[in-house]
C-alpha atoms as a PDB file:
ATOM      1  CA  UNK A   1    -120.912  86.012-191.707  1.00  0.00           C
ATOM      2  CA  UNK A   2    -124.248  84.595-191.278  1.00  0.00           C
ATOM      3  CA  UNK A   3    -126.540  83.931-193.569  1.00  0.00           C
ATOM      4  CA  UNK A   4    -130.594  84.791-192.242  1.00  0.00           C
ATOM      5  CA  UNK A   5    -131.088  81.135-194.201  1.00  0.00           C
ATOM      6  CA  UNK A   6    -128.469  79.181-192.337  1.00  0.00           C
ATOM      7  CA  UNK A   7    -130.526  80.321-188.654  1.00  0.00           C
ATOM      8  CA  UNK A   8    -132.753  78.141-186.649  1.00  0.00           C
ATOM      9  CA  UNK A   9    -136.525  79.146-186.958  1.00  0.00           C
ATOM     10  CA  UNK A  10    -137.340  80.713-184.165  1.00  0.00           C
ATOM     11  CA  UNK A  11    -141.140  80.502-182.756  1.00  0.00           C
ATOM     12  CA  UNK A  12    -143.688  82.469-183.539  1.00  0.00           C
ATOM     13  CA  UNK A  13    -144.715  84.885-180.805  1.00  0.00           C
ATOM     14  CA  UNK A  14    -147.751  83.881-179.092  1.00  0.00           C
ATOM     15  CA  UNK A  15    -150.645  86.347-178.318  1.00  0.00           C
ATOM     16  CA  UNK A  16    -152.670  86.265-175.621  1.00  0.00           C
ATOM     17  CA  UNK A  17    -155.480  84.775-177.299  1.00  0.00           C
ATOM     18  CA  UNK A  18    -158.290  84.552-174.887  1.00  0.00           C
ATOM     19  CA  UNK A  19    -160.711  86.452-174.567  1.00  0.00           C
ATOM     20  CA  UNK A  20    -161.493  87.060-171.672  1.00  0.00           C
ATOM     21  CA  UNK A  21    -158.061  87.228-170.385  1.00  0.00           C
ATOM     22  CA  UNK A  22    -157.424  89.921-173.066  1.00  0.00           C
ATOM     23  CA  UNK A  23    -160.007  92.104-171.841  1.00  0.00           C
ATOM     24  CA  UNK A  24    -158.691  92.059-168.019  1.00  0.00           C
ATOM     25  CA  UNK A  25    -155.589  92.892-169.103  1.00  0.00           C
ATOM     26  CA  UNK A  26    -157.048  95.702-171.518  1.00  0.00           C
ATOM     27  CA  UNK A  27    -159.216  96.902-168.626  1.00  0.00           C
ATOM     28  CA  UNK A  28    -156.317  97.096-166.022  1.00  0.00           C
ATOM     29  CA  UNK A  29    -154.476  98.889-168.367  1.00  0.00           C
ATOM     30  CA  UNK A  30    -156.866 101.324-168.951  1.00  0.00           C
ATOM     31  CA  UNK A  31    -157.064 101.980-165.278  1.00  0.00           C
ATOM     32  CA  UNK A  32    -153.343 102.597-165.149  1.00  0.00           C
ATOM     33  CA  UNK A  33    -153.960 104.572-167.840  1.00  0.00           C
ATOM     34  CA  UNK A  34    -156.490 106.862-165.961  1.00  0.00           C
ATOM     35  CA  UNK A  35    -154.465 106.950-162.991  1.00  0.00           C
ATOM     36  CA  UNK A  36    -151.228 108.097-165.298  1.00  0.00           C
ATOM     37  CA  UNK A  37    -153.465 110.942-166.910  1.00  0.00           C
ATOM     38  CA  UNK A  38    -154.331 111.646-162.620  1.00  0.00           C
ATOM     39  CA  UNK A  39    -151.143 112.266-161.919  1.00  0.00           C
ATOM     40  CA  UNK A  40    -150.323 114.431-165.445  1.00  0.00           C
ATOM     41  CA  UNK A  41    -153.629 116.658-163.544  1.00  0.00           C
ATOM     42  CA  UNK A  42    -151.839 116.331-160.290  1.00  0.00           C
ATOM     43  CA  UNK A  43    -148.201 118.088-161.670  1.00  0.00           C
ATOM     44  CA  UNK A  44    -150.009 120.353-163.895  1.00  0.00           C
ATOM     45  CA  UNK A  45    -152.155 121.904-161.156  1.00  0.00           C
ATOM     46  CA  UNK A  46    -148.882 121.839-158.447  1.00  0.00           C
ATOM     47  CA  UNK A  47    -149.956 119.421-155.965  1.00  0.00           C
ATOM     48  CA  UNK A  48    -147.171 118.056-153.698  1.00  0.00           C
ATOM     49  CA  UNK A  49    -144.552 115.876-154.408  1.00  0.00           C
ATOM     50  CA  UNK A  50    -145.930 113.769-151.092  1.00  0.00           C
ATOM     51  CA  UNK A  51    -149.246 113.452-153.092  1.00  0.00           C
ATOM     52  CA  UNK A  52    -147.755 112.647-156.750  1.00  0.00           C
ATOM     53  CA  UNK A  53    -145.939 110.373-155.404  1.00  0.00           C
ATOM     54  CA  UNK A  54    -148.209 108.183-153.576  1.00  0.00           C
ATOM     55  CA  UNK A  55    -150.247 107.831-156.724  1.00  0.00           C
ATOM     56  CA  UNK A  56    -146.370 107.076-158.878  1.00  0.00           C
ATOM     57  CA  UNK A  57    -146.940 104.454-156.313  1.00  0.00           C
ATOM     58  CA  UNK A  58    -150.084 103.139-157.094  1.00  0.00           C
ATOM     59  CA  UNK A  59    -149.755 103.486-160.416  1.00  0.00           C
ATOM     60  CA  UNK A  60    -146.531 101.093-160.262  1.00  0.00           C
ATOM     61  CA  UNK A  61    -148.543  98.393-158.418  1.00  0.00           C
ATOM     62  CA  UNK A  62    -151.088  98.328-160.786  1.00  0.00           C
ATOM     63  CA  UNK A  63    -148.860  97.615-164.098  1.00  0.00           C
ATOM     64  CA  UNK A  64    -147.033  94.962-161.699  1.00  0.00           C
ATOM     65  CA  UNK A  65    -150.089  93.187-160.950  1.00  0.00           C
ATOM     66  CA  UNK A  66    -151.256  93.984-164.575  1.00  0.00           C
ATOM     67  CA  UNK A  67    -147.938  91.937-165.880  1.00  0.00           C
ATOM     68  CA  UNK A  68    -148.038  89.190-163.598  1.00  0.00           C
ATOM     69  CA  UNK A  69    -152.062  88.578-164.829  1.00  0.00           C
ATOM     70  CA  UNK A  70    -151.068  88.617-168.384  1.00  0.00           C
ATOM     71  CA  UNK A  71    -147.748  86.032-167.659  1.00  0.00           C
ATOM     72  CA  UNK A  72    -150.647  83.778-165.673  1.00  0.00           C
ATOM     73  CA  UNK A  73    -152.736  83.843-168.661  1.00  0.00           C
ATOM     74  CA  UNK A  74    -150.107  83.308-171.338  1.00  0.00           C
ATOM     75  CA  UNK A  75    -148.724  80.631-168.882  1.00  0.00           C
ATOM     76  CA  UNK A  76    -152.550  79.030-168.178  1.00  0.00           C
ATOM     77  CA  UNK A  77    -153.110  79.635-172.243  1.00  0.00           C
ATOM     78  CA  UNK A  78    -149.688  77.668-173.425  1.00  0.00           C
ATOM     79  CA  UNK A  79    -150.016  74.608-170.933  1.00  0.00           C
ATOM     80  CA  UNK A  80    -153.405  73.917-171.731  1.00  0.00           C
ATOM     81  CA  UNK A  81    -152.639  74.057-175.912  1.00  0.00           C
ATOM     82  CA  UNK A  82    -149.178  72.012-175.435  1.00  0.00           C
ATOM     83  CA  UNK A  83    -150.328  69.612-172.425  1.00  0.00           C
ATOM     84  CA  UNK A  84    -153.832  69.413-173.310  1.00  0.00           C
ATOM     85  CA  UNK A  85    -154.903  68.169-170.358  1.00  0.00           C
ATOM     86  CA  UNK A  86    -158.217  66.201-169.469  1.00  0.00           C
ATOM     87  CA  UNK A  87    -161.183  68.036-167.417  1.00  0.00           C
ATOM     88  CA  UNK A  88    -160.299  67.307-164.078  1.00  0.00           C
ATOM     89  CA  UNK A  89    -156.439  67.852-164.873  1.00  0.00           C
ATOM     90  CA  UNK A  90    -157.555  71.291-165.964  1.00  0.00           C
ATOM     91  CA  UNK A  91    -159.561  71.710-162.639  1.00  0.00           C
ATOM     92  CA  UNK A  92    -156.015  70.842-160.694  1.00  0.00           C
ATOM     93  CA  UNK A  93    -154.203  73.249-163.474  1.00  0.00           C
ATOM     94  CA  UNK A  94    -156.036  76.299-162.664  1.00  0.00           C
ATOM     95  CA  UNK A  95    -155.708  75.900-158.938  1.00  0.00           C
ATOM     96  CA  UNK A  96    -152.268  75.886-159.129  1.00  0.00           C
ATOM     97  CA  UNK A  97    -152.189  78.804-161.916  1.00  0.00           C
ATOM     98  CA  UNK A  98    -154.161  80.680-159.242  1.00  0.00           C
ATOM     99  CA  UNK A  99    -152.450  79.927-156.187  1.00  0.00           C
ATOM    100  CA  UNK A 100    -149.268  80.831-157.864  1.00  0.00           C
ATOM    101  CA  UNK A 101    -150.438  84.062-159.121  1.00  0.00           C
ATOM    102  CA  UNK A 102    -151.527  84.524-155.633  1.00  0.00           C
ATOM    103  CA  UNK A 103    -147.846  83.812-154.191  1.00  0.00           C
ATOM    104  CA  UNK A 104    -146.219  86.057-156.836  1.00  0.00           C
ATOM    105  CA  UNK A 105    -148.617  88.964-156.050  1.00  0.00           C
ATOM    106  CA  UNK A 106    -147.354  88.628-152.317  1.00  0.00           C
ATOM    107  CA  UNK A 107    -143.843  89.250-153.542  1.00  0.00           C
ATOM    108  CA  UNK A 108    -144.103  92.561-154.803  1.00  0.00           C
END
């Protein structure tokens, strides 16, 4: 049996802690959120499956490209605390944040 003393500390989990990233990812969400509370309408007042489903759909791509903006930011957020890199290092950084965000977004 282990002991909870004889474990490796694990890291603390990280938050996303900018600002500004936070409230994208709050305001995307609360887009998906309207859109989810669209679709509640949609099956409560029997429109068709064809319809619901289109906006299932939409809803989907939204929290995808809602989770793969909150990995860029925790990603963007951790390199520039542990690297800490110098001003035109964190130009070249944030190009390639962005152009990788953009080449993930093509995937789904």
């Amino acid at each position: 049996m282990t002991n909870q003393t004889d474990r490796p500390e694990e890291p603390a989990a990280t938050a996303l802690n900018e600002s500004h990233a936070r409230t994208d990812v709050l305001n995307r969400l609360r887009r998906a959120e309207g859109q989810i509370r669209g679709i509640q309408r949609m099956v409560e007042e029997g429109e068709s499956c064809m319809k619901i489903g289109q906006q299932f759909s939409a809803v989907r791509k939204a929290l995808d490209s809602t989770y793969l903006r909150m990995t860029v930011c925790f990603l963007h957020q951790e390199l520039e605390t542990r690297i800490q890199p110098d001003p035109i290092q964190k130009v070249d950084l944030d190009l390639m944040l962005k152009d990788m965000e953009s080449l993930l977004a093509r995937m789904g």
